[in-house]
PDB file of N, CA and C in Angstrom:
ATOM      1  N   UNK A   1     -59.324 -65.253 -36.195  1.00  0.00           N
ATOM      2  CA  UNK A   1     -58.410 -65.747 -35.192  1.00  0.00           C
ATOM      3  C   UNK A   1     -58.812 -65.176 -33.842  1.00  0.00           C
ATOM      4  N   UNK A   2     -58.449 -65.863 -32.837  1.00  0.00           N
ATOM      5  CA  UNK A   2     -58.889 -65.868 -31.883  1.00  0.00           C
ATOM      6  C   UNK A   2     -57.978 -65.541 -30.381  1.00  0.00           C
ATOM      7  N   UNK A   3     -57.435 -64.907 -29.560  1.00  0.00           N
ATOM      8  CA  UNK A   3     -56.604 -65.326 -28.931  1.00  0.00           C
ATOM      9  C   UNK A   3     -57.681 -65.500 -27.285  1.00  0.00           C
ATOM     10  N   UNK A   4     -57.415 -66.783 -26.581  1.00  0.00           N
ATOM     11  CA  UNK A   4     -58.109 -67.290 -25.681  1.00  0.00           C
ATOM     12  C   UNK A   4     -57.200 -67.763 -24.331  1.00  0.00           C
ATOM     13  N   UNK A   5     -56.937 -66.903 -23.017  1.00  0.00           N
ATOM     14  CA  UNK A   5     -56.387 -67.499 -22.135  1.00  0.00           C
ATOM     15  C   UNK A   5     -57.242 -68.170 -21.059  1.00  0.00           C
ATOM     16  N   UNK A   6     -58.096 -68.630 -21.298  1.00  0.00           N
ATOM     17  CA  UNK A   6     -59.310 -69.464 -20.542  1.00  0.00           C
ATOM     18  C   UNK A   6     -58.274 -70.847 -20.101  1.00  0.00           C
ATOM     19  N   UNK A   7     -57.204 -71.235 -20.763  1.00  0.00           N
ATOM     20  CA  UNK A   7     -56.915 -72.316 -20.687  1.00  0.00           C
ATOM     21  C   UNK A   7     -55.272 -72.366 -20.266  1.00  0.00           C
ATOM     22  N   UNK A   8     -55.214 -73.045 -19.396  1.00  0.00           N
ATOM     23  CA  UNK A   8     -53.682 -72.670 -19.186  1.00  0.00           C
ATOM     24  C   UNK A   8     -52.983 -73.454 -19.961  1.00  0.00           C
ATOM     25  N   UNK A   9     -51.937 -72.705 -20.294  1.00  0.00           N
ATOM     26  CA  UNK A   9     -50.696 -73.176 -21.454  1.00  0.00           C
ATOM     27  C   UNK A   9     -50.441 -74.539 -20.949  1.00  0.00           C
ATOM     28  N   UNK A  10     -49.815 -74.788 -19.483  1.00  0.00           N
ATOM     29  CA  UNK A  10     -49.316 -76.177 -18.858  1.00  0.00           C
ATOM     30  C   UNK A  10     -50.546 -77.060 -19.669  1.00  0.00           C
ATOM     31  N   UNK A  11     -51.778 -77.004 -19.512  1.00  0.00           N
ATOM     32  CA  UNK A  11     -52.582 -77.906 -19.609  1.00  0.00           C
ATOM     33  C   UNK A  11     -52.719 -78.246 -21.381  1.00  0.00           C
ATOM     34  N   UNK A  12     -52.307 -77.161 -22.347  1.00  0.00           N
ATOM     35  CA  UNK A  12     -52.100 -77.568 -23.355  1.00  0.00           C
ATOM     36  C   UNK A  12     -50.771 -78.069 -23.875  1.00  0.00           C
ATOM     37  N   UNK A  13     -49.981 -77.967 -23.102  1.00  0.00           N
ATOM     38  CA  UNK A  13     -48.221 -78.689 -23.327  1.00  0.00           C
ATOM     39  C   UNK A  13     -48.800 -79.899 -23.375  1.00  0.00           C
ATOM     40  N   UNK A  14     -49.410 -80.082 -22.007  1.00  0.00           N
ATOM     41  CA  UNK A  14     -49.854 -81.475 -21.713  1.00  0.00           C
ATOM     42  C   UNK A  14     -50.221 -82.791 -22.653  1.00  0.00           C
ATOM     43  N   UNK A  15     -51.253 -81.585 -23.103  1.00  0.00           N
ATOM     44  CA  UNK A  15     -52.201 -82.424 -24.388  1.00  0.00           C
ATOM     45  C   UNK A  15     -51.480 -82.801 -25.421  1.00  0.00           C
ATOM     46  N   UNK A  16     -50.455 -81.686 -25.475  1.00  0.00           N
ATOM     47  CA  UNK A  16     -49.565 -81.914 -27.040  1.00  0.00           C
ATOM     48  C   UNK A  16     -48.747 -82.828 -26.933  1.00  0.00           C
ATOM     49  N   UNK A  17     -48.581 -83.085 -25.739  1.00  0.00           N
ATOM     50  CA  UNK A  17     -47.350 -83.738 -25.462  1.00  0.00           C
ATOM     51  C   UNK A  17     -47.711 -85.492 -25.114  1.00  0.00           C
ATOM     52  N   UNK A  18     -49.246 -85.968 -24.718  1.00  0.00           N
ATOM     53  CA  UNK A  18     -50.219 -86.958 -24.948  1.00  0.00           C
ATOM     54  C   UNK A  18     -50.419 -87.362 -26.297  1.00  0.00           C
ATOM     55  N   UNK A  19     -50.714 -86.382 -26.605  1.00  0.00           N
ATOM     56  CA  UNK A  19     -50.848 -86.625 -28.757  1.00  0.00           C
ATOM     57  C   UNK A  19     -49.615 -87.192 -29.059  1.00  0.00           C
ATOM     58  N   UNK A  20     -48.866 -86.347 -28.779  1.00  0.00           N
ATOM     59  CA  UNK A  20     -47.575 -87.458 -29.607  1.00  0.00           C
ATOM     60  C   UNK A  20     -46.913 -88.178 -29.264  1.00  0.00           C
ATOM     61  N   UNK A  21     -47.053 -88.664 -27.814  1.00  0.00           N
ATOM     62  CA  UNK A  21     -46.601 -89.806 -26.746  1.00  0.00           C
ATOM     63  C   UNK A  21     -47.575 -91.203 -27.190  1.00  0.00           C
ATOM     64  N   UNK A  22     -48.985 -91.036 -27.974  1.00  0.00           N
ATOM     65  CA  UNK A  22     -49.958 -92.014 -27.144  1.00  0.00           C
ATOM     66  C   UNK A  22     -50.551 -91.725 -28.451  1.00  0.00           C
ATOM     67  N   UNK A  23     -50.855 -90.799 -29.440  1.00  0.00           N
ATOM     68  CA  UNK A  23     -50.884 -90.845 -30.421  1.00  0.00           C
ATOM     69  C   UNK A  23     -50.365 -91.843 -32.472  1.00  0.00           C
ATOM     70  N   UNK A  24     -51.074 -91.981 -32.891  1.00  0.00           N
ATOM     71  CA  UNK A  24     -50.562 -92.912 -34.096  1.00  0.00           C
ATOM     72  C   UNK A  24     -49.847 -91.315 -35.044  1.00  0.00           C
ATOM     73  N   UNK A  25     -48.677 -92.027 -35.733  1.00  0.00           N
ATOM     74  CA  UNK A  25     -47.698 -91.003 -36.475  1.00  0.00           C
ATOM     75  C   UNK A  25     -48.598 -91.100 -37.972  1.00  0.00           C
ATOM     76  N   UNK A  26     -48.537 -89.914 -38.644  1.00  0.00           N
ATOM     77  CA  UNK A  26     -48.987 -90.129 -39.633  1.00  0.00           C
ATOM     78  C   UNK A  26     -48.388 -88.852 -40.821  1.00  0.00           C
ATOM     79  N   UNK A  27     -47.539 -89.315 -41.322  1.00  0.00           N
ATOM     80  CA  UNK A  27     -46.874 -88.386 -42.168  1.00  0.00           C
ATOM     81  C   UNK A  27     -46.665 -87.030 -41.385  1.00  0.00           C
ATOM     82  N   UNK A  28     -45.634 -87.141 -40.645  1.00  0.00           N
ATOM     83  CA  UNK A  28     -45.368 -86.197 -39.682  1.00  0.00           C
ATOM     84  C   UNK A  28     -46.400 -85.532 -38.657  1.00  0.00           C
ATOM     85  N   UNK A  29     -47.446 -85.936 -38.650  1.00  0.00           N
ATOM     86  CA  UNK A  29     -48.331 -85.150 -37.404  1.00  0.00           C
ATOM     87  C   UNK A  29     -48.883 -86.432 -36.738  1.00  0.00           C
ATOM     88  N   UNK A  30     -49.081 -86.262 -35.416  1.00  0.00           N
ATOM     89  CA  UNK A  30     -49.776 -87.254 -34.429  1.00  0.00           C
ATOM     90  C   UNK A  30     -51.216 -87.063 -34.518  1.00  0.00           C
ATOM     91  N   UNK A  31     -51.913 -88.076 -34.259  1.00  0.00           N
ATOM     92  CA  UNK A  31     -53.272 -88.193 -33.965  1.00  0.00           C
ATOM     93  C   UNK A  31     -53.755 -88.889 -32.952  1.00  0.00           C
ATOM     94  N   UNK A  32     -54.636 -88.462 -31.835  1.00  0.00           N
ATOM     95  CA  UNK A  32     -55.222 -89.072 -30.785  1.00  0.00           C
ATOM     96  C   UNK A  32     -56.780 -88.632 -30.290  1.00  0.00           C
ATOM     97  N   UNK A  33     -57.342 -89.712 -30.169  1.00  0.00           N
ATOM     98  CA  UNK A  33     -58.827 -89.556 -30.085  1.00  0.00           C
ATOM     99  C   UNK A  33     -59.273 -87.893 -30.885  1.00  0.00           C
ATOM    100  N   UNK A  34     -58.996 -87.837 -32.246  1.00  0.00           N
ATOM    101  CA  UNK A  34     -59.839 -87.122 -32.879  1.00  0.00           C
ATOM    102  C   UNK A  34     -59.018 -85.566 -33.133  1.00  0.00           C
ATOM    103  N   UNK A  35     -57.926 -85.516 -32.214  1.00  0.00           N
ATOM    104  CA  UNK A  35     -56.877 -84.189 -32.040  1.00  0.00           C
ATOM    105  C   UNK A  35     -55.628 -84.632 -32.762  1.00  0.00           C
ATOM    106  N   UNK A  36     -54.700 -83.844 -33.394  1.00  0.00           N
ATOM    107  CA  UNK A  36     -53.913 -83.692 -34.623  1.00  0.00           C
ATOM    108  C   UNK A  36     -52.763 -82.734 -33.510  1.00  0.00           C
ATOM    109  N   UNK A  37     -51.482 -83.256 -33.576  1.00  0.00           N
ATOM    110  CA  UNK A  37     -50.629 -82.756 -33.015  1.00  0.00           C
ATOM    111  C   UNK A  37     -49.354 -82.445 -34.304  1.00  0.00           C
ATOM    112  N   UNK A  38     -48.713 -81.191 -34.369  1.00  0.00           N
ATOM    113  CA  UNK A  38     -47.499 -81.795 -35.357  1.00  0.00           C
ATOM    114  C   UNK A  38     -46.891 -80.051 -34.693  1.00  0.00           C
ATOM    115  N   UNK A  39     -45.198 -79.619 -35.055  1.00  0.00           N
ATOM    116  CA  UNK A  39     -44.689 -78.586 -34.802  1.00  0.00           C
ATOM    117  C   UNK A  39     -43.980 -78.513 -36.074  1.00  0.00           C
ATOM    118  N   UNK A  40     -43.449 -77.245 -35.866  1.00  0.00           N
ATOM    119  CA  UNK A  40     -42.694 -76.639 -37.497  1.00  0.00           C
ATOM    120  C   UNK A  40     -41.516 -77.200 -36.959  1.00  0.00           C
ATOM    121  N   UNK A  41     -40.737 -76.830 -38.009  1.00  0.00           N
ATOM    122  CA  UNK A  41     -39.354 -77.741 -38.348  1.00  0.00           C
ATOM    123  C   UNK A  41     -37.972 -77.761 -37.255  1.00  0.00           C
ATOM    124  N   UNK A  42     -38.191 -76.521 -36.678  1.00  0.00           N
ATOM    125  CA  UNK A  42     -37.382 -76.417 -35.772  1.00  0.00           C
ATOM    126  C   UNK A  42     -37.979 -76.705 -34.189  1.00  0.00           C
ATOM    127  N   UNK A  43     -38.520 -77.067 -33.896  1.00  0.00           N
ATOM    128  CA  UNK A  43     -39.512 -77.253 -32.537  1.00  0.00           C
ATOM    129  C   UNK A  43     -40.303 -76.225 -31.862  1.00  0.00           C
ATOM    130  N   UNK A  44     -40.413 -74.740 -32.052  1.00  0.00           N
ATOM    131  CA  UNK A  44     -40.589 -73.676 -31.719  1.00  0.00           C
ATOM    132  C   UNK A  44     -41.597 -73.714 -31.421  1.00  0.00           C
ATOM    133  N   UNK A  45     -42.956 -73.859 -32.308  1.00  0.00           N
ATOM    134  CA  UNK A  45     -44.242 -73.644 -32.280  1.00  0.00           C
ATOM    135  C   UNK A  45     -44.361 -74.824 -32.845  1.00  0.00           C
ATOM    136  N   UNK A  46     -45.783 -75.294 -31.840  1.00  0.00           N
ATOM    137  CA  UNK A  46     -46.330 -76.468 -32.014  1.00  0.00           C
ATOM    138  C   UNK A  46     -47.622 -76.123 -32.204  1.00  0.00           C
ATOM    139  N   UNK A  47     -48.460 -77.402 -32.767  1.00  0.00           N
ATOM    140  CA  UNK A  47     -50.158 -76.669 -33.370  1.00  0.00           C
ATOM    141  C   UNK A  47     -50.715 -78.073 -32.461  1.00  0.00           C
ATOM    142  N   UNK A  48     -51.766 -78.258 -32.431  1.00  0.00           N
ATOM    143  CA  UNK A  48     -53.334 -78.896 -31.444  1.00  0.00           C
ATOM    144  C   UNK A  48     -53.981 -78.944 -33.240  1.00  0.00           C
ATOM    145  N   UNK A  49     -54.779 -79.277 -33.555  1.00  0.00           N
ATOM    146  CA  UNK A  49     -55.742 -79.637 -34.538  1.00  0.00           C
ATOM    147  C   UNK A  49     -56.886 -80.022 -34.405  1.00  0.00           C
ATOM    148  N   UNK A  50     -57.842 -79.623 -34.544  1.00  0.00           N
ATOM    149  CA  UNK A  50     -59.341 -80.558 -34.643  1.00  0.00           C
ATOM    150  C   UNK A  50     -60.433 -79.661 -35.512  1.00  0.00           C
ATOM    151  N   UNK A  51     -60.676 -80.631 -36.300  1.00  0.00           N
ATOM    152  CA  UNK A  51     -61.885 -80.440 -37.323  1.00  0.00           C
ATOM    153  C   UNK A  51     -61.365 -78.399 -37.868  1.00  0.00           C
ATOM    154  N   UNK A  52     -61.920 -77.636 -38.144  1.00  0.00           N
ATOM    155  CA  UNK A  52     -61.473 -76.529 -38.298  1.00  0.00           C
ATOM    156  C   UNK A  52     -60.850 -75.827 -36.996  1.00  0.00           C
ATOM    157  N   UNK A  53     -60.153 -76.626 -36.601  1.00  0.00           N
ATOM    158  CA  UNK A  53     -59.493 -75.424 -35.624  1.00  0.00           C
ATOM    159  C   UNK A  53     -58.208 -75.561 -35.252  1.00  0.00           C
ATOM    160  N   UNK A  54     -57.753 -74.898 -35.310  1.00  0.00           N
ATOM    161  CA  UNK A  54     -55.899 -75.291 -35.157  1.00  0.00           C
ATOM    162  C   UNK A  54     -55.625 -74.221 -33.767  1.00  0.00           C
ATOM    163  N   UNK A  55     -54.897 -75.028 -33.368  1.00  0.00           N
ATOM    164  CA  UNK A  55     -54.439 -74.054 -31.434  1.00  0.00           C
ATOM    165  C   UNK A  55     -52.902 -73.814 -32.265  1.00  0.00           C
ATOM    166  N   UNK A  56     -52.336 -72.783 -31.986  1.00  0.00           N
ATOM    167  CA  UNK A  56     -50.615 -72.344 -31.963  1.00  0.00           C
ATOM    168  C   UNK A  56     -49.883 -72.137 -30.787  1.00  0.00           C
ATOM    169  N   UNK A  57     -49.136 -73.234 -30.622  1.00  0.00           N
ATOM    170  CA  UNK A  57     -48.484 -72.625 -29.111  1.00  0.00           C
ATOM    171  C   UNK A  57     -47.667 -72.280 -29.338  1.00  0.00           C
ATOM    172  N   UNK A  58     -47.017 -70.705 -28.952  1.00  0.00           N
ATOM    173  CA  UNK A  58     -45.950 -70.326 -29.313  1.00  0.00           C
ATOM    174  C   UNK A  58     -44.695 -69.941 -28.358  1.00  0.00           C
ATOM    175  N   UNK A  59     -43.464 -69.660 -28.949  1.00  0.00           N
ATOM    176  CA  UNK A  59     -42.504 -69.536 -27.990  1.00  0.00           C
ATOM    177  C   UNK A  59     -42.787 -68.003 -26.714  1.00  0.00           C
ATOM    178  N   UNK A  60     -42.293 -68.327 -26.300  1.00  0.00           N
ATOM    179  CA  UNK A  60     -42.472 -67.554 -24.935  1.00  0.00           C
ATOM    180  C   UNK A  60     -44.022 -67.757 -24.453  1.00  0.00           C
ATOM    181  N   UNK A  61     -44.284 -68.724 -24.480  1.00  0.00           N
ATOM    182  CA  UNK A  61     -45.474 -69.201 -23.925  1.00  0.00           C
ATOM    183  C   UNK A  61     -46.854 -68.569 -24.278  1.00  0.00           C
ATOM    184  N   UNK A  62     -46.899 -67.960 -25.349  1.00  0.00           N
ATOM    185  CA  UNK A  62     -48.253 -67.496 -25.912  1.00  0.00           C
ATOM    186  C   UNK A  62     -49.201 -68.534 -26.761  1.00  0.00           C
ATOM    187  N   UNK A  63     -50.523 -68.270 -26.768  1.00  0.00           N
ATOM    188  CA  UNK A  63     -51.202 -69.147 -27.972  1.00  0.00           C
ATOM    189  C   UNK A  63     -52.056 -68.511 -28.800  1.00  0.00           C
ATOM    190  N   UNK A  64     -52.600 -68.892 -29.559  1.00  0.00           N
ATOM    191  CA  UNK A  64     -54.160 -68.231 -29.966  1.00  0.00           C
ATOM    192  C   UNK A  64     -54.784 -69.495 -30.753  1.00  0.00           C
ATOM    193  N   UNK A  65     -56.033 -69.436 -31.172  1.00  0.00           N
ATOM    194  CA  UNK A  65     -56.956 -70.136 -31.414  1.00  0.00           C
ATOM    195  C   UNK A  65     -57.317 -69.781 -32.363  1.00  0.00           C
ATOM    196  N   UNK A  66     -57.305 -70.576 -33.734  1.00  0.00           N
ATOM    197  CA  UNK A  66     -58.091 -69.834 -35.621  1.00  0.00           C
ATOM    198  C   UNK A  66     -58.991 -71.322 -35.241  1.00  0.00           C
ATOM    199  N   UNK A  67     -60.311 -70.607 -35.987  1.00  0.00           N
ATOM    200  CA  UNK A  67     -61.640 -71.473 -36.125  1.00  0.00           C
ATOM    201  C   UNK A  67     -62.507 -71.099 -36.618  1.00  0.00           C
ATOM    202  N   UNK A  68     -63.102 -71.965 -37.158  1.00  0.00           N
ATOM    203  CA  UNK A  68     -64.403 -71.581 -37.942  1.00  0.00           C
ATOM    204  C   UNK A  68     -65.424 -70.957 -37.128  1.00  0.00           C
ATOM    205  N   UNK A  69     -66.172 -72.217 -36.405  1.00  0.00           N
ATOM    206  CA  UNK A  69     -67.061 -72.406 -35.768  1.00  0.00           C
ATOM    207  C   UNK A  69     -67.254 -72.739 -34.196  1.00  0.00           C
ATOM    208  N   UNK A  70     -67.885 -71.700 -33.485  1.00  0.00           N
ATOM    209  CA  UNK A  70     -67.724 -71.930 -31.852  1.00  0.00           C
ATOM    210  C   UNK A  70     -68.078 -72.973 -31.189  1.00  0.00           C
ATOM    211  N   UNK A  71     -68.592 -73.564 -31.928  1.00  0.00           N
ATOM    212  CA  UNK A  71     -68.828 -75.333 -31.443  1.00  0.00           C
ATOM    213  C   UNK A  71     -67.582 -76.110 -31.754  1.00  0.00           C
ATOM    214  N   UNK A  72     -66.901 -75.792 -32.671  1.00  0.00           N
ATOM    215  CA  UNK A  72     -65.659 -76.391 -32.354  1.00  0.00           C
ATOM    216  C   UNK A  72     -64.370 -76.193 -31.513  1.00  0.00           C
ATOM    217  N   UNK A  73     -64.761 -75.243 -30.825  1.00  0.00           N
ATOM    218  CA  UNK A  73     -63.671 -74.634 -29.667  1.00  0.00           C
ATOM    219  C   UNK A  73     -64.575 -74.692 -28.438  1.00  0.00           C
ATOM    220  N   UNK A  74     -66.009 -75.583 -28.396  1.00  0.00           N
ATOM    221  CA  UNK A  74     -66.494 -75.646 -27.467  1.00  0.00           C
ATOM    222  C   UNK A  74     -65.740 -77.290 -27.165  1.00  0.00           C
ATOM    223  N   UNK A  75     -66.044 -78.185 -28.480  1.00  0.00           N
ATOM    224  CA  UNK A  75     -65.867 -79.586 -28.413  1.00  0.00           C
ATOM    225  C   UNK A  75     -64.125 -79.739 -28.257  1.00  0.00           C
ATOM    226  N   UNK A  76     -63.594 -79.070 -28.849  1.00  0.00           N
ATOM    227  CA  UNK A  76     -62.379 -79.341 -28.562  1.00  0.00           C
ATOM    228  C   UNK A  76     -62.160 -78.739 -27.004  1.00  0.00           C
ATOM    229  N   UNK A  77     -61.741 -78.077 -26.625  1.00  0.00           N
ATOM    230  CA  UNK A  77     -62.010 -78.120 -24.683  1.00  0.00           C
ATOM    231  C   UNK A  77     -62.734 -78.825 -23.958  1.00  0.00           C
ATOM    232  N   UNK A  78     -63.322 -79.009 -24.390  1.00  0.00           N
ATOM    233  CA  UNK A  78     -64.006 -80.111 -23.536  1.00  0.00           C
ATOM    234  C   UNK A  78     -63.473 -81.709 -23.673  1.00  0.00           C
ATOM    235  N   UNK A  79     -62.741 -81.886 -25.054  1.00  0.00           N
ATOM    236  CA  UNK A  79     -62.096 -83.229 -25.434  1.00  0.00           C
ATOM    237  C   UNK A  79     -60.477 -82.736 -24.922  1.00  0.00           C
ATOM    238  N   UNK A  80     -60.173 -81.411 -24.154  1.00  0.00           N
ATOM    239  CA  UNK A  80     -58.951 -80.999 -23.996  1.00  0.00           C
ATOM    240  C   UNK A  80     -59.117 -81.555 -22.167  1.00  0.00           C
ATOM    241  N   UNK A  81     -60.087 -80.475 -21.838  1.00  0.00           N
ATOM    242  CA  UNK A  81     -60.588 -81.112 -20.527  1.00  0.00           C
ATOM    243  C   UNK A  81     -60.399 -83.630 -19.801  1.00  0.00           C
ATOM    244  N   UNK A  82     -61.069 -83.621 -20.669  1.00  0.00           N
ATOM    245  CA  UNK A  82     -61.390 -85.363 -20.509  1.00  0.00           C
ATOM    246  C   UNK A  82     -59.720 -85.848 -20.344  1.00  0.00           C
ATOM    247  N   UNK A  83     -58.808 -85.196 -21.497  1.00  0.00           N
ATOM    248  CA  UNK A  83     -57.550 -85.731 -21.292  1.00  0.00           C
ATOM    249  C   UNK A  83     -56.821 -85.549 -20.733  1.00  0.00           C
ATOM    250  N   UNK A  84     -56.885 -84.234 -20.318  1.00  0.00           N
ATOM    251  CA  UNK A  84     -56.462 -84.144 -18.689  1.00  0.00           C
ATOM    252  C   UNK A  84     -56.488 -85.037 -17.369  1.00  0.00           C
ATOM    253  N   UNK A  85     -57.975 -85.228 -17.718  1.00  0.00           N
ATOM    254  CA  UNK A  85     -58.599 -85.832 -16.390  1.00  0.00           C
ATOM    255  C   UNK A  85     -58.179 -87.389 -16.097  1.00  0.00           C
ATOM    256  N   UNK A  86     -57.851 -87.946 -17.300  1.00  0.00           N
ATOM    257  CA  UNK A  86     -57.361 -89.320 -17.681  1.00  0.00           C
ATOM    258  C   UNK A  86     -56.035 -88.881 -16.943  1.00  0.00           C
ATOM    259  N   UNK A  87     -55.512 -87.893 -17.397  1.00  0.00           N
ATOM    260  CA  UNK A  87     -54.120 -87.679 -17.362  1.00  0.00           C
ATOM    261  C   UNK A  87     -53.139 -87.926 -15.863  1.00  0.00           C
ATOM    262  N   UNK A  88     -54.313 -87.275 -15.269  1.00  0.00           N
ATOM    263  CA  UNK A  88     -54.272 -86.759 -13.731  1.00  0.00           C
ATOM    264  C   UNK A  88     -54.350 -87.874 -12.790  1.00  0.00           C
TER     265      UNK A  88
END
């Protein structure tokens, strides 16, 4: 596990909040261009998804990052980045 503030929280609300706006539902978690959105039962903490890597955003505004492989926390920021940029 990983904890990574390279990225500001706003910009991952963002994303999470794209995933499941603009995203297809799929047995409780969202999916959009390739990223996996879903939160635990009470709304608290919400997760990001892609290929081995799951983001945790947690209450009081903390996150961290579990992953396999650093190419996948390269590709996912950079597919975090693009949706922004759409966003904007």
């Amino acid at each position: 596990m990983m904890k990574n503030n390279t990225v500001a929280l706003s910009d991952l609300l963002q994303v999470f909040n794209l995933v499941t706006t603009q995203g297809s539902k799929t047995e409780g978690n969202y999916e959009y261009q390739g990223i996996t959105a879903w939160h635990d039962f009470d709304g608290y903490t919400c997760f990001l998804g892609y290929k081995d890597l799951t983001l945790t955003l947690l209450f009081h505004g903390r996150y961290t990052f579990d992953f396999e492989q650093q190419e996948t926390l390269d590709v996912f920021l950079s597919k975090v980045n693009k949706l922004l940029l759409v966003k904007t």
